[in-house]
N, C-alpha and C. Protein backbone atom coordinates (compact mmCIF):
# COMPACT_ATOMS: atom_id res chain seq x y z
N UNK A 1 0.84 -1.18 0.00
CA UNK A 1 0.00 0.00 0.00
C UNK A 1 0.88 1.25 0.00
N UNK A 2 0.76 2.00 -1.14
CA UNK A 2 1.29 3.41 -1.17
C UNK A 2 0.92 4.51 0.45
N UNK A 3 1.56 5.17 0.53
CA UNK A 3 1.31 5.96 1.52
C UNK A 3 0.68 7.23 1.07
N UNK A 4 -0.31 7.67 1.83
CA UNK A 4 -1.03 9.04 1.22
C UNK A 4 -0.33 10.30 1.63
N UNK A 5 -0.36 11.15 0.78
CA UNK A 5 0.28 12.49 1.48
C UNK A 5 -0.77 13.24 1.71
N UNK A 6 -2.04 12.98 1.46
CA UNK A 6 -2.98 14.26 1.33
C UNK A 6 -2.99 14.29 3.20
N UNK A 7 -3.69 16.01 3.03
CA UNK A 7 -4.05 16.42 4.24
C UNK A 7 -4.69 15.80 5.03
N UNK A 8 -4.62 15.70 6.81
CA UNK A 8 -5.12 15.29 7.38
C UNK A 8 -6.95 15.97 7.47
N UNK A 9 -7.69 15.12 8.18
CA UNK A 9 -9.28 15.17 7.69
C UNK A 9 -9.53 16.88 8.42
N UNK A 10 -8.78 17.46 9.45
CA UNK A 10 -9.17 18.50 10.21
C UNK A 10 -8.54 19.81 9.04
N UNK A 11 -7.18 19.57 8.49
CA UNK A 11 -6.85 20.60 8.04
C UNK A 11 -8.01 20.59 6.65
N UNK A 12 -8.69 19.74 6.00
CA UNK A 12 -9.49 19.55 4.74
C UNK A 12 -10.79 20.29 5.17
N UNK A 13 -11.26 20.28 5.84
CA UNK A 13 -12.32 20.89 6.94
C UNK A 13 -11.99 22.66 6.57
N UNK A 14 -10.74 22.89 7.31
CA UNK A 14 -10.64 24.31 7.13
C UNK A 14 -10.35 24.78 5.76
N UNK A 15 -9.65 23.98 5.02
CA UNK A 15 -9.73 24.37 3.75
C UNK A 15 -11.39 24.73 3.01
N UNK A 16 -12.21 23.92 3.09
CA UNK A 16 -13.15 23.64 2.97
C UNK A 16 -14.20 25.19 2.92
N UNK A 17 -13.64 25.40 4.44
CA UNK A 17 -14.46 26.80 5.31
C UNK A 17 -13.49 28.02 4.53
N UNK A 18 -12.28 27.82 3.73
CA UNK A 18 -11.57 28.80 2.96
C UNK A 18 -10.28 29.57 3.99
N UNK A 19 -9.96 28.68 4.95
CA UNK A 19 -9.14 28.94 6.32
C UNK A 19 -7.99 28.58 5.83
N UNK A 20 -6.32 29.31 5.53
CA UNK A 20 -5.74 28.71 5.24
C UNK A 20 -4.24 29.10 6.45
N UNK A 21 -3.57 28.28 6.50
CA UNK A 21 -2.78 28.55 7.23
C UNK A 21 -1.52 27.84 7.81
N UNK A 22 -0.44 28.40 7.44
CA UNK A 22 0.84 27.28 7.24
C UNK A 22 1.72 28.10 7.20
N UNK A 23 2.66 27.54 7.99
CA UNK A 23 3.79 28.12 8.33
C UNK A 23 5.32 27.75 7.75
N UNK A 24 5.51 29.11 6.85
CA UNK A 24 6.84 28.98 5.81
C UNK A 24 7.91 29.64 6.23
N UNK A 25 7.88 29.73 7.64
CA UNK A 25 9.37 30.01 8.74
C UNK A 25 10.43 29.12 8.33
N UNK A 26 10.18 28.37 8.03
CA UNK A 26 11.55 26.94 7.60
C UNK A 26 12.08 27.13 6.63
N UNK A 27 11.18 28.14 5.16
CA UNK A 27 11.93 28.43 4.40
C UNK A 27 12.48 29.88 4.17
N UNK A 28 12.21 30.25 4.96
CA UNK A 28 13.27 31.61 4.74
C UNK A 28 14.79 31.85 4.79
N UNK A 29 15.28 33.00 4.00
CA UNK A 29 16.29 32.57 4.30
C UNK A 29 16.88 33.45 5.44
N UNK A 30 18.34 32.71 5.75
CA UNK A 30 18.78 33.20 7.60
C UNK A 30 19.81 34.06 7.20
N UNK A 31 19.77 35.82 7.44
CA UNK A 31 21.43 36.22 7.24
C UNK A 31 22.23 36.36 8.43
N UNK A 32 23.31 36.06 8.06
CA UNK A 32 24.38 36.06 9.38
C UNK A 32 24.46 37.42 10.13
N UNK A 33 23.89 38.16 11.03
CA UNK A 33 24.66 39.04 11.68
C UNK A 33 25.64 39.46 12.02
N UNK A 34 26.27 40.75 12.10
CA UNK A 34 27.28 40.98 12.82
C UNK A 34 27.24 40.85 14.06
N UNK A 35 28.73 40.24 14.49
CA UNK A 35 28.29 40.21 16.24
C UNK A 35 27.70 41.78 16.99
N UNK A 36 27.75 41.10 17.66
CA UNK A 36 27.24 42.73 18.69
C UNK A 36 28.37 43.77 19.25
N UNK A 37 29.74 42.61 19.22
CA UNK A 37 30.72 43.39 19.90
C UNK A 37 31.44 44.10 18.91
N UNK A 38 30.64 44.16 17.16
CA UNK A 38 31.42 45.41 16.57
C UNK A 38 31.07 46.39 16.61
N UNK A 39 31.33 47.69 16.69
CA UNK A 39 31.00 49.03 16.76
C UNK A 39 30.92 49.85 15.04
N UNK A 40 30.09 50.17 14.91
CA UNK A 40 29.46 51.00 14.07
C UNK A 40 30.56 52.17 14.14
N UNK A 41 31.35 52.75 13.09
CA UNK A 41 32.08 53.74 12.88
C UNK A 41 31.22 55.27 13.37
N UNK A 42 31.71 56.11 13.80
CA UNK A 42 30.71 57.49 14.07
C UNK A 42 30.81 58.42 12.88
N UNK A 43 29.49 58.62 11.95
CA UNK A 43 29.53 59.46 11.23
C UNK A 43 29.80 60.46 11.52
N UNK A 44 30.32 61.02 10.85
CA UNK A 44 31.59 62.49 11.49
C UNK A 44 31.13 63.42 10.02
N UNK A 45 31.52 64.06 10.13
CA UNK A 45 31.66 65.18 8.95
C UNK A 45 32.62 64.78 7.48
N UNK A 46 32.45 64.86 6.06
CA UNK A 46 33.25 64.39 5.21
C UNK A 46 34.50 65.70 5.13
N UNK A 47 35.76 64.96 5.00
CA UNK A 47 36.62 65.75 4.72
C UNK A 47 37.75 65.33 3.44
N UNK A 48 38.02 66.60 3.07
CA UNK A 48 38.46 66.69 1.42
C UNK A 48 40.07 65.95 1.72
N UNK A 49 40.91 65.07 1.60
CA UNK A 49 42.19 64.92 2.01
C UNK A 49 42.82 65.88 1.21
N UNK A 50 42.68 66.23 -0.10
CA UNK A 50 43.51 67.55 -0.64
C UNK A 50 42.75 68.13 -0.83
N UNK A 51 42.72 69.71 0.06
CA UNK A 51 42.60 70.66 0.67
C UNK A 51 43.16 71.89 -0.56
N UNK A 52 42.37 72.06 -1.47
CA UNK A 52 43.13 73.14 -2.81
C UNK A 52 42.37 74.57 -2.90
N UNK A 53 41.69 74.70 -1.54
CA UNK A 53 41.51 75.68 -1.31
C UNK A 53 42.66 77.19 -1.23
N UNK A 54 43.58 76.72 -0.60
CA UNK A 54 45.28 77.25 -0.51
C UNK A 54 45.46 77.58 -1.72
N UNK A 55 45.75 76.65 -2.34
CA UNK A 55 46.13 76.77 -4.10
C UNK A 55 45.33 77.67 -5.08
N UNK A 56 44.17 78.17 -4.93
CA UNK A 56 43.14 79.14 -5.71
C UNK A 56 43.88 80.18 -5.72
N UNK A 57 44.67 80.74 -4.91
CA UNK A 57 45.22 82.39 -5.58
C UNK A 57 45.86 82.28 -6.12
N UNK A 58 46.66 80.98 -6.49
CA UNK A 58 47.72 80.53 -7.00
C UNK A 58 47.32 80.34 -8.67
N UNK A 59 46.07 79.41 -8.90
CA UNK A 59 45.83 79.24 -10.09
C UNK A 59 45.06 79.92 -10.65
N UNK A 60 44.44 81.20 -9.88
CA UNK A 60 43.52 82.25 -10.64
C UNK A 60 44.63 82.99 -11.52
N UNK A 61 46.04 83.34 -10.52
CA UNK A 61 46.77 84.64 -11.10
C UNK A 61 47.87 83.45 -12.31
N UNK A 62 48.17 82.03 -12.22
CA UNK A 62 48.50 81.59 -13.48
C UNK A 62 47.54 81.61 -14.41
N UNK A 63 46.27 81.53 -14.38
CA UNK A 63 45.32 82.02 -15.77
C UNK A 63 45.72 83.32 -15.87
N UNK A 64 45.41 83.67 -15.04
CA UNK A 64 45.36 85.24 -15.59
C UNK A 64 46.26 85.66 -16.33
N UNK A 65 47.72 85.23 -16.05
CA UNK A 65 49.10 85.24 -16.81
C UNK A 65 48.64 84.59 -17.84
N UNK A 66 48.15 83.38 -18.09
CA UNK A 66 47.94 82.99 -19.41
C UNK A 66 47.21 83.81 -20.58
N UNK A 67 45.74 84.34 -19.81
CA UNK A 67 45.40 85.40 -20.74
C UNK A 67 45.66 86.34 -20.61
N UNK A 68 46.55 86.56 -20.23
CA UNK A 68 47.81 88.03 -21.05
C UNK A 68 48.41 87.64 -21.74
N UNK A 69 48.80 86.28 -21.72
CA UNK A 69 49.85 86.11 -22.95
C UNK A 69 49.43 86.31 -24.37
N UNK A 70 48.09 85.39 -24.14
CA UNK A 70 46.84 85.12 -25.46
C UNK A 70 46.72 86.69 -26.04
N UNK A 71 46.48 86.58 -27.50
CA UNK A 71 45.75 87.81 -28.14
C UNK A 71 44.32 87.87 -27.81
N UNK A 72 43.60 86.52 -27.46
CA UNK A 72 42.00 87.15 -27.50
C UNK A 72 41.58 86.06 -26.23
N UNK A 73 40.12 85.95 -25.81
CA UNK A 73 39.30 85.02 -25.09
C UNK A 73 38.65 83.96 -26.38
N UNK A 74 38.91 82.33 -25.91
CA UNK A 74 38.06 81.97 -26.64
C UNK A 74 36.60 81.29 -26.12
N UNK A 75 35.58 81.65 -26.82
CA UNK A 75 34.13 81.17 -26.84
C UNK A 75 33.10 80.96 -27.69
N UNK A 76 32.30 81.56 -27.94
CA UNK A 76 31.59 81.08 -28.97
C UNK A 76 30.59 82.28 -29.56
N UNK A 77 30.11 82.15 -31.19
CA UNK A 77 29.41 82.97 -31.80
C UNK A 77 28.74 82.05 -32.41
N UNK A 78 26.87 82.56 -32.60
CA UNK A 78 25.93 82.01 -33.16
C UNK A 78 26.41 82.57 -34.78
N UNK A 79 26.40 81.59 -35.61
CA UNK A 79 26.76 82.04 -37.44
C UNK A 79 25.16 82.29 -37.76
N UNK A 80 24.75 83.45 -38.49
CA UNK A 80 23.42 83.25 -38.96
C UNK A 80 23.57 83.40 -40.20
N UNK A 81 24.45 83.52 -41.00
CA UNK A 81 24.83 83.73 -42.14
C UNK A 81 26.34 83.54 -42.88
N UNK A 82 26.71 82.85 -44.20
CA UNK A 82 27.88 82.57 -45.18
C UNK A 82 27.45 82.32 -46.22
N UNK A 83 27.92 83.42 -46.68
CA UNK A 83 27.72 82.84 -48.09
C UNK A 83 28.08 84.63 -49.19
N UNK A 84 27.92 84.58 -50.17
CA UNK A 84 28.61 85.63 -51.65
C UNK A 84 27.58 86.60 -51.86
N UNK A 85 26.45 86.75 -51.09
CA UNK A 85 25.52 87.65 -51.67
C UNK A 85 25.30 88.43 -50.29
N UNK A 86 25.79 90.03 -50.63
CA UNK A 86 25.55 91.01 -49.51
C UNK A 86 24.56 91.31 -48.76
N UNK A 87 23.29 91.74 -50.06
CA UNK A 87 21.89 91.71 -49.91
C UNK A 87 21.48 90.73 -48.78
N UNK A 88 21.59 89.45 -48.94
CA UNK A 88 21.21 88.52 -48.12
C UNK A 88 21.99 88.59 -46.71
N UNK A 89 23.00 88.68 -46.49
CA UNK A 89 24.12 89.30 -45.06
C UNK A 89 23.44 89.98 -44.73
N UNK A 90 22.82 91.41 -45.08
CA UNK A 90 22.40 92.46 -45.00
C UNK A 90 20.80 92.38 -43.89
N UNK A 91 20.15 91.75 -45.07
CA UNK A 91 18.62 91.15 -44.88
C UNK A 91 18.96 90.68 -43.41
N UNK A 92 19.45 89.60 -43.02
CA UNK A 92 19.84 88.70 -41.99
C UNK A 92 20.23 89.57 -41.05
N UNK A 93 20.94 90.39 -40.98
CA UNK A 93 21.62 91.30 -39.65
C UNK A 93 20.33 92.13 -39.97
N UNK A 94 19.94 91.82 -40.27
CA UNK A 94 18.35 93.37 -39.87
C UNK A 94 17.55 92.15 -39.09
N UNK A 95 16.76 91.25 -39.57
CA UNK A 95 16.62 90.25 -38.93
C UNK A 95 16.72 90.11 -37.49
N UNK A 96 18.21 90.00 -37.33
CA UNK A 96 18.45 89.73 -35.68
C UNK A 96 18.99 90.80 -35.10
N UNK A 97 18.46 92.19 -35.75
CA UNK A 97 18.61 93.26 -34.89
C UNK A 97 17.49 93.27 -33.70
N UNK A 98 16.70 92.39 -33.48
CA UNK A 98 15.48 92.55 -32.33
C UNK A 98 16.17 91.71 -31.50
N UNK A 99 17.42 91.23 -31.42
CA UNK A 99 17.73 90.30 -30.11
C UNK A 99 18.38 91.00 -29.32
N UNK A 100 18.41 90.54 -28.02
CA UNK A 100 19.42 91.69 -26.98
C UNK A 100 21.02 91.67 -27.55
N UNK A 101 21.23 90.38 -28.32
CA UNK A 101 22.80 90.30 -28.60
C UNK A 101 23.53 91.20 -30.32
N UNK A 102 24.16 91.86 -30.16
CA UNK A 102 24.46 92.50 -31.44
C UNK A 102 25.07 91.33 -32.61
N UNK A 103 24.36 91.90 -33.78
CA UNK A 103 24.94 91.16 -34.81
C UNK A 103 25.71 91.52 -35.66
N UNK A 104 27.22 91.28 -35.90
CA UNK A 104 27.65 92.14 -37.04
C UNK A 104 28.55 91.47 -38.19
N UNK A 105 28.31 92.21 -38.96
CA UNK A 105 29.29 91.80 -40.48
C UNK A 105 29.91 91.44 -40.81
N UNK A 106 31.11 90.84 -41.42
CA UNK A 106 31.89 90.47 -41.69
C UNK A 106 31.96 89.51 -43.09
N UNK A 107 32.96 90.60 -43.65
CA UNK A 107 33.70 90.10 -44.71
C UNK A 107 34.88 89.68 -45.29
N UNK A 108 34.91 88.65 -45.47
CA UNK A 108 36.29 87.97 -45.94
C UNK A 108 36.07 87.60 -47.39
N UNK A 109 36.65 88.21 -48.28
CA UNK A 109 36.45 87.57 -49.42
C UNK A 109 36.73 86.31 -49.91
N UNK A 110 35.71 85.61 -50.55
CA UNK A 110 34.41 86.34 -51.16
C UNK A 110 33.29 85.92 -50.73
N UNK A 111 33.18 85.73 -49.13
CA UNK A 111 31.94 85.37 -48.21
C UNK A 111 31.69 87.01 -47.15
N UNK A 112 30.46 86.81 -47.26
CA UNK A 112 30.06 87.44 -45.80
C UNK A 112 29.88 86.54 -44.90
N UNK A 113 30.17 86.60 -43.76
CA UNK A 113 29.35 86.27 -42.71
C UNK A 113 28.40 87.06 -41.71
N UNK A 114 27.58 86.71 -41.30
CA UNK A 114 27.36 86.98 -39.90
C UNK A 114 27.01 86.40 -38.69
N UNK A 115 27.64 87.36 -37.62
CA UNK A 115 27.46 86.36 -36.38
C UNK A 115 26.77 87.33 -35.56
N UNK A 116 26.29 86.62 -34.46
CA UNK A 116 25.30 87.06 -33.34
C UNK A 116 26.10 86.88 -31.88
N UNK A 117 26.30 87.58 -31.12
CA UNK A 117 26.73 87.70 -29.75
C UNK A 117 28.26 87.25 -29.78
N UNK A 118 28.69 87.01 -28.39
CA UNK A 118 30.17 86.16 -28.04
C UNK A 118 29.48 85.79 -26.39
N UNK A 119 29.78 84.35 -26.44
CA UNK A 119 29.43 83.64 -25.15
C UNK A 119 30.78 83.12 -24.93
N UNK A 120 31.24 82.86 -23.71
CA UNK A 120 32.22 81.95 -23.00
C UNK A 120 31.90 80.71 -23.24
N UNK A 121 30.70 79.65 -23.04
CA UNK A 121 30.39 78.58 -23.36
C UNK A 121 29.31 77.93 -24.09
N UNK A 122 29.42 77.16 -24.57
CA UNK A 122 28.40 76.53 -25.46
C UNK A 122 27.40 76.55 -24.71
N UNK A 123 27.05 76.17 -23.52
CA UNK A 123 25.44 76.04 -22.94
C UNK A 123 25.09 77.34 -23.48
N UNK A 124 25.51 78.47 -22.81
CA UNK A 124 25.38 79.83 -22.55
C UNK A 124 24.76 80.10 -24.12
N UNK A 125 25.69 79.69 -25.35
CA UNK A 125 24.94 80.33 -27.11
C UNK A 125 23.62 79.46 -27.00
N UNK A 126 23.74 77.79 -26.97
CA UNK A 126 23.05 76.94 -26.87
C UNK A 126 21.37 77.67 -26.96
N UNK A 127 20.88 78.72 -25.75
CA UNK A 127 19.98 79.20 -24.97
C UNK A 127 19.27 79.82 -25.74
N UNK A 128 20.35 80.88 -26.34
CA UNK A 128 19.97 81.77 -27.45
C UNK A 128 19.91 81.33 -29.00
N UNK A 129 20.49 80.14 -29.14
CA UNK A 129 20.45 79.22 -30.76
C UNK A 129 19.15 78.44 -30.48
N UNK A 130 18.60 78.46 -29.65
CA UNK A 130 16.93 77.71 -29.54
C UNK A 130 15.97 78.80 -29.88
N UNK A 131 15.79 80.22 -29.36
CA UNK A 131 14.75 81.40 -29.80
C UNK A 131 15.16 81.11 -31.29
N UNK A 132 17.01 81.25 -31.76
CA UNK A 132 16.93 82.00 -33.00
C UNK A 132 16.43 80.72 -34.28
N UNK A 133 16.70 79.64 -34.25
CA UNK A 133 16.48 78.61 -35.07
C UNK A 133 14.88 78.68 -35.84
N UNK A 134 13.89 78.95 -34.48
CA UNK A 134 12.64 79.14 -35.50
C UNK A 134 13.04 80.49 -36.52
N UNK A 135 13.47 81.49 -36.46
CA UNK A 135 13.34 82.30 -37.70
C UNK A 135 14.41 82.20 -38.74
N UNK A 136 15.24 81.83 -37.92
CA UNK A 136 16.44 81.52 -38.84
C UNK A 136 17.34 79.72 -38.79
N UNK A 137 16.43 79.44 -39.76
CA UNK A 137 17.15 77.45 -39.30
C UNK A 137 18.33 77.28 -40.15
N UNK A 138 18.98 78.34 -40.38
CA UNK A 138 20.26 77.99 -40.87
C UNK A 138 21.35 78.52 -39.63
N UNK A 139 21.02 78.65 -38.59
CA UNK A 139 21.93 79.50 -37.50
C UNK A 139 23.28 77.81 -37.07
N UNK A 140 23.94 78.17 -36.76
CA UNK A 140 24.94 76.99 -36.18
C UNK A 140 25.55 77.86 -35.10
N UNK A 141 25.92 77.37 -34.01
CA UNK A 141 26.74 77.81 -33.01
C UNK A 141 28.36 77.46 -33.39
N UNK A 142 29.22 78.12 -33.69
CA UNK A 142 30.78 78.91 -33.82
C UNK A 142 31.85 78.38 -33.00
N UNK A 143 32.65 77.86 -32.92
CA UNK A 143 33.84 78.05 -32.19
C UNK A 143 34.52 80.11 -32.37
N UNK A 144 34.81 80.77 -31.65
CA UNK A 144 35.48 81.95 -32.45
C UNK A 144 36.34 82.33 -31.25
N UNK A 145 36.84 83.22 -31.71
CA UNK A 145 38.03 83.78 -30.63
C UNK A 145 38.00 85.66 -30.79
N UNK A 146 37.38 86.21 -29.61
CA UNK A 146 37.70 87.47 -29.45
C UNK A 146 38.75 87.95 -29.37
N UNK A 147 39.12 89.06 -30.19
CA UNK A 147 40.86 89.35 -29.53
C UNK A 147 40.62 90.64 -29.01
N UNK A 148 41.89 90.90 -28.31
CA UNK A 148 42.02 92.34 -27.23
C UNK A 148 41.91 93.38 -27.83
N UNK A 149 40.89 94.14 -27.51
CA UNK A 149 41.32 95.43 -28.33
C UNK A 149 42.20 96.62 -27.25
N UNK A 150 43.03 97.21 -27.44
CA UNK A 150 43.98 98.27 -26.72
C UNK A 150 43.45 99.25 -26.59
């Protein structure tokens, strides 16, 4: 005779009544603790091990020497215009005469260009190449280099 595994007649009863209830403590799993006798480090305050606070007057006035050496600052200009026809240069800098940033001329033969503002960084044109693109979708943001004027 095989042996039955089914439930005994009391637990079939509660099943029955929709009672269910069993205990799965045996399968959980167990994590090891740390003992008790280790101590928890005391959060303290974070500190920088190099400390280059010191060093800032130091590396403001070597830039600064550097751009003295340089002829110009470099950053960036929105292009709204290149190309052989003046008229059209022309048209275009009237154009983006309604922005706070000045736009001006430039000719190198046998292109005009024009550009719009001078920013230090790309985010910074970025801001202003989003207004200008709806009227003008030929605009590109520039690498350029200001130089000193005396």
């Amino acid at each position: 005779m095989i042996p039955s595994k089914a439930a005994p007649v009391s637990k079939l009863k509660k099943l029955q009544k929709g009672i269910y209830n069993e205990d799965l403590a045996v399968h959980r799993m167990r994590f090891r603790k740390p003992p008790k006798w280790v101590k928890k480090a005391p959060s303290g305050p974070l500190l920088c091990p190099l400390d280059q606070t010191k060093l800032l007057a130091a590396r403001l006035a070597a830039r600064k020497a550097a751009y003295e050496r340089t002829n110009g600052l470099k950053g960036y200009t929105i292009q709204l215009y290149m190309g052989s026809s003046r008229s059209a240069a022309l048209r275009i800098q009237d154009l983006a005469s309604n922005f706070a940033y000045p736009a001006t001329l430039h000719y190198r033969q046998p292109h005009y260009t024009v550009q719009l503002g001078f920013f230090f960084d790309r985010l910074e044109a970025y801001f202003v190449y989003l207004t200008l693109l709806k009227k003008i979708p030929s605009a590109m943001i520039r690498p350029s280099m200001r130089t000193r004027q005396s």
